[in-house]
C-alpha atoms as a PDB file:
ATOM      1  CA  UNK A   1      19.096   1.417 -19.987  1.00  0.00           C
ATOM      2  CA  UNK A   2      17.381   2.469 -17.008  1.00  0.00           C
ATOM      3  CA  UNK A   3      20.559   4.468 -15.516  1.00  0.00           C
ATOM      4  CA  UNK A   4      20.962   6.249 -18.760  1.00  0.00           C
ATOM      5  CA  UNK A   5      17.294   7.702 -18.281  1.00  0.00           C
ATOM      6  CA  UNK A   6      17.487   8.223 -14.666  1.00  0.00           C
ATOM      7  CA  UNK A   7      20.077  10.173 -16.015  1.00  0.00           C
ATOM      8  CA  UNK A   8      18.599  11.895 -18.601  1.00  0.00           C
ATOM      9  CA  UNK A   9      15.485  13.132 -16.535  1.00  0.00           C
ATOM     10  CA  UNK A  10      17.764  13.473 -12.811  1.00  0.00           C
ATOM     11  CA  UNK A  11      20.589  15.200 -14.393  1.00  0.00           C
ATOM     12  CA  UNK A  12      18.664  18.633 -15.834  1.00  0.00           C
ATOM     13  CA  UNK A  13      16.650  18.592 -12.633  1.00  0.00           C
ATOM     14  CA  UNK A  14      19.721  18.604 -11.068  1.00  0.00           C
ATOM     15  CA  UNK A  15      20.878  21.772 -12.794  1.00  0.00           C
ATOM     16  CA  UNK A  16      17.903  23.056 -12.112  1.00  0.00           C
ATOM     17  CA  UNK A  17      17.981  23.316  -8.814  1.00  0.00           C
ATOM     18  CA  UNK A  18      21.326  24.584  -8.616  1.00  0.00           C
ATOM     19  CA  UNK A  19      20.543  27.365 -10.454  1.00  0.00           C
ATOM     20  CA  UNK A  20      17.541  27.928  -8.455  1.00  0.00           C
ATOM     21  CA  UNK A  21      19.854  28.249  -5.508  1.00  0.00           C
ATOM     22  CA  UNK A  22      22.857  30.494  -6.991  1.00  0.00           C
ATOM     23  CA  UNK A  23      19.916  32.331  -8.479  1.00  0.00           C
ATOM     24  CA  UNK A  24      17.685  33.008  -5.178  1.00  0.00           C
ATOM     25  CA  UNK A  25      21.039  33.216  -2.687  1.00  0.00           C
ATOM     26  CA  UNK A  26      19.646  36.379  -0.992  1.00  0.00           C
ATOM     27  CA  UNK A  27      19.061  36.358   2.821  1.00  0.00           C
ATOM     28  CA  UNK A  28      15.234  36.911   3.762  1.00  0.00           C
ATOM     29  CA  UNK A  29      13.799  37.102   6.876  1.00  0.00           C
ATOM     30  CA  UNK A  30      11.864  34.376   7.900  1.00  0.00           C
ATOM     31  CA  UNK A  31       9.588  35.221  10.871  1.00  0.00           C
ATOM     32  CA  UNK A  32       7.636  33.007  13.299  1.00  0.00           C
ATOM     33  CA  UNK A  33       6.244  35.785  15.198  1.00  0.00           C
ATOM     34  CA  UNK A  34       2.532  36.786  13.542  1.00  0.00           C
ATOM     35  CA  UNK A  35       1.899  39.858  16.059  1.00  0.00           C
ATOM     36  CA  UNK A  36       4.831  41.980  15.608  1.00  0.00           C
ATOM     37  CA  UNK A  37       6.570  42.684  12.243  1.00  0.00           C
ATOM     38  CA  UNK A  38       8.666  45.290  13.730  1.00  0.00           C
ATOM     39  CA  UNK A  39      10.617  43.914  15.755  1.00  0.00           C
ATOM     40  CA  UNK A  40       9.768  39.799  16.071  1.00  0.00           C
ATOM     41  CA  UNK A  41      10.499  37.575  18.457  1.00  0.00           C
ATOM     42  CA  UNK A  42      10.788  34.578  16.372  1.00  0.00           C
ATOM     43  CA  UNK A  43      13.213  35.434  13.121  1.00  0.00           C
ATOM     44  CA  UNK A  44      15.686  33.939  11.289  1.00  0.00           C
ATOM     45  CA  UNK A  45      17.813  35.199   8.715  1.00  0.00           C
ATOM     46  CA  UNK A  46      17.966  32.345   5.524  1.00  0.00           C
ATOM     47  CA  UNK A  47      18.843  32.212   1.749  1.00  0.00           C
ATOM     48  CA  UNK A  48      15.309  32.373   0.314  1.00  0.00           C
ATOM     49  CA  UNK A  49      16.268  28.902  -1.973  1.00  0.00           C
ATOM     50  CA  UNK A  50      16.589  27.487   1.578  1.00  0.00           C
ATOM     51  CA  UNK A  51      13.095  28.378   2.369  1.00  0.00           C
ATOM     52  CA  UNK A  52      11.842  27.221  -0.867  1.00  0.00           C
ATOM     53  CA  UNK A  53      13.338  23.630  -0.723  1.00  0.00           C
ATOM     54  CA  UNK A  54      12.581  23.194   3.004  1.00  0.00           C
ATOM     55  CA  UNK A  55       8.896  24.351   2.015  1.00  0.00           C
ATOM     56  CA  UNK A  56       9.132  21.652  -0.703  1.00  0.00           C
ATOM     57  CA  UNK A  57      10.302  19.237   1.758  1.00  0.00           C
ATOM     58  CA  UNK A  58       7.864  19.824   4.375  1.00  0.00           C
ATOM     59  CA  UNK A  59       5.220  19.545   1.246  1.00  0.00           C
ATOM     60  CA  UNK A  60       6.656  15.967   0.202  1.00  0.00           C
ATOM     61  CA  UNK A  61       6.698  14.774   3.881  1.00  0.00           C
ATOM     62  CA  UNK A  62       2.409  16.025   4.448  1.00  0.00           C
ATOM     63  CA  UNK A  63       1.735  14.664   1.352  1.00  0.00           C
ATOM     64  CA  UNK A  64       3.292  11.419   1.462  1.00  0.00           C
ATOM     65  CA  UNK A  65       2.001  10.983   5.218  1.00  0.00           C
ATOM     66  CA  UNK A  66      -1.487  11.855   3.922  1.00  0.00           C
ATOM     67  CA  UNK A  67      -1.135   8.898   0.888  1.00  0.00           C
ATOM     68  CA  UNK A  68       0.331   6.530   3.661  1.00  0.00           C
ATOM     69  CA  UNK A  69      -2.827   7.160   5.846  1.00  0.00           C
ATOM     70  CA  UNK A  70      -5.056   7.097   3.214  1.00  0.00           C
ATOM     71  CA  UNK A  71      -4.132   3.586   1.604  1.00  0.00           C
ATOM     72  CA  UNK A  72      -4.285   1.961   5.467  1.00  0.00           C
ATOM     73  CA  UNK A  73      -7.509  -0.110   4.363  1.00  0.00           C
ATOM     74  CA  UNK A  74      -6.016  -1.391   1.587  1.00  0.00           C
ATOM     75  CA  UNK A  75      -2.427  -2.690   3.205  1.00  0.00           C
ATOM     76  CA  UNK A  76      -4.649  -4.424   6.151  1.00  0.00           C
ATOM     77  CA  UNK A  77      -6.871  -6.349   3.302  1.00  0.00           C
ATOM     78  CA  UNK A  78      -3.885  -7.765   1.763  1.00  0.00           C
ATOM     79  CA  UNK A  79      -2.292  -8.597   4.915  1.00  0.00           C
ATOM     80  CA  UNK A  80      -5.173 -10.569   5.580  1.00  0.00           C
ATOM     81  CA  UNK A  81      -5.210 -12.011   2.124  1.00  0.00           C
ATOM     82  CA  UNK A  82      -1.619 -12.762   1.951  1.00  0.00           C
ATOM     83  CA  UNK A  83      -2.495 -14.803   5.513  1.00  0.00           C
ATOM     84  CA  UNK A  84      -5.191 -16.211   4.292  1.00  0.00           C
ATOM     85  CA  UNK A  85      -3.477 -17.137   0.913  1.00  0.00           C
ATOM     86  CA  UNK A  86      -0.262 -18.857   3.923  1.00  0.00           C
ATOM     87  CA  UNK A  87      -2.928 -20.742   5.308  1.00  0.00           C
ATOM     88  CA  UNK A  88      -4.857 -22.358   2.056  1.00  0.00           C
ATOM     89  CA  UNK A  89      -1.212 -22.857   1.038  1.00  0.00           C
ATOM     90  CA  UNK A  90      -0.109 -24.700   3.642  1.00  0.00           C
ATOM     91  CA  UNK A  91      -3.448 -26.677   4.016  1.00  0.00           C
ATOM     92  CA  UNK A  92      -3.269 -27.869  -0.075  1.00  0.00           C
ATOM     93  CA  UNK A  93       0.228 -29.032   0.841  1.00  0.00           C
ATOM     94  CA  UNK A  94      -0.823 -31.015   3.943  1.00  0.00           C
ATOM     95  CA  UNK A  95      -3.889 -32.667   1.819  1.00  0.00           C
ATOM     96  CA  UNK A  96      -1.067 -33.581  -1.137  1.00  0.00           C
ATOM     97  CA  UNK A  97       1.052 -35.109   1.128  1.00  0.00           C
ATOM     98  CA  UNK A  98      -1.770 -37.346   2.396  1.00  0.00           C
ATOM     99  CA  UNK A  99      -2.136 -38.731  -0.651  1.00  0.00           C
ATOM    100  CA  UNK A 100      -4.881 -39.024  -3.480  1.00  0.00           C
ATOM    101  CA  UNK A 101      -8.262 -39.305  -1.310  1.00  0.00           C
ATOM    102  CA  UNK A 102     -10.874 -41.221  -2.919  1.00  0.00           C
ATOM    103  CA  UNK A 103     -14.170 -39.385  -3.012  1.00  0.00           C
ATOM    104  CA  UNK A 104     -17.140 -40.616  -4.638  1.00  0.00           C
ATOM    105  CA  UNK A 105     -19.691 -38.693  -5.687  1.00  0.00           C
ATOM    106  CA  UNK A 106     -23.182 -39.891  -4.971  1.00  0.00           C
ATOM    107  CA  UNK A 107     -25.324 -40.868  -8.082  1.00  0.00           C
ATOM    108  CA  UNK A 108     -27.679 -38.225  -8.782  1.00  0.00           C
ATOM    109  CA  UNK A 109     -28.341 -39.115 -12.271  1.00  0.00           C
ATOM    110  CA  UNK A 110     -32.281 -39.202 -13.058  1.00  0.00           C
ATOM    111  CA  UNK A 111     -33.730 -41.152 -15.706  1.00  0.00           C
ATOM    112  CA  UNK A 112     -36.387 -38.091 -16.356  1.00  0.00           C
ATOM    113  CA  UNK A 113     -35.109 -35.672 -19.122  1.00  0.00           C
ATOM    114  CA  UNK A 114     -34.383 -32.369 -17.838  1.00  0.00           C
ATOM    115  CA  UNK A 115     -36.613 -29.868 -18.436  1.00  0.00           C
ATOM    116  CA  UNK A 116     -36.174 -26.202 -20.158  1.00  0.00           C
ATOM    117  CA  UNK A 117     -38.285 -23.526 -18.934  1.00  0.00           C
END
């Protein structure tokens, strides 16, 4: 079931973007040179559906390094909680293997009622 709609949502994205790139198969200039627009230094000659998906790449990459960063408090609190979690593990299996301890609790019990304020 889950193939069939990875499928269904993958495979018209799919044709999308090959139309996008027989559509947009035109060479543009893509220039790294800001001062001269002339003649620049820096240019390259690319399909412009190269540019857009490498633009969309470079997009994905900042934006998924941004999340990464972002959610760096949150992976070191549950590294310390899953170690913490090891440790109280490992301690409650030490204690069972002991054996049943046999704690008393004191008697505490007053013969005053209790009152209600």
């Amino acid at each position: 079931m889950i193939r069939f709609l990875k499928a269904l949502i993958l495979l018209p994205v799919a044709i999308l973007i090959v139309l996008l790139a027989v559509a947009n198969r035109a060479p543009v200039t893509l220039s790294l040179d800001p001062f001269s627009q002339e003649a620049p230094e820096f240019a390259f000659q690319l399909p412009l559906f190269a540019v857009i998906f490498a633009a969309v790449m470079l997009g994905v990459l900042i934006g998924g390094t941004a999340s990464w960063l972002a959610q760096g408090k949150n992976r070191k609190s549950r590294r310390k909680l899953r170690r913490e979690t090891r440790q109280l593990r490992y301690e409650t299996e030490r204690l069972k293997a002991q054996g049943p301890a046999t704690t008393t609790l004191p008697a505490t019990v007053s013969s005053a009622p209790a009152r209600s304020f």
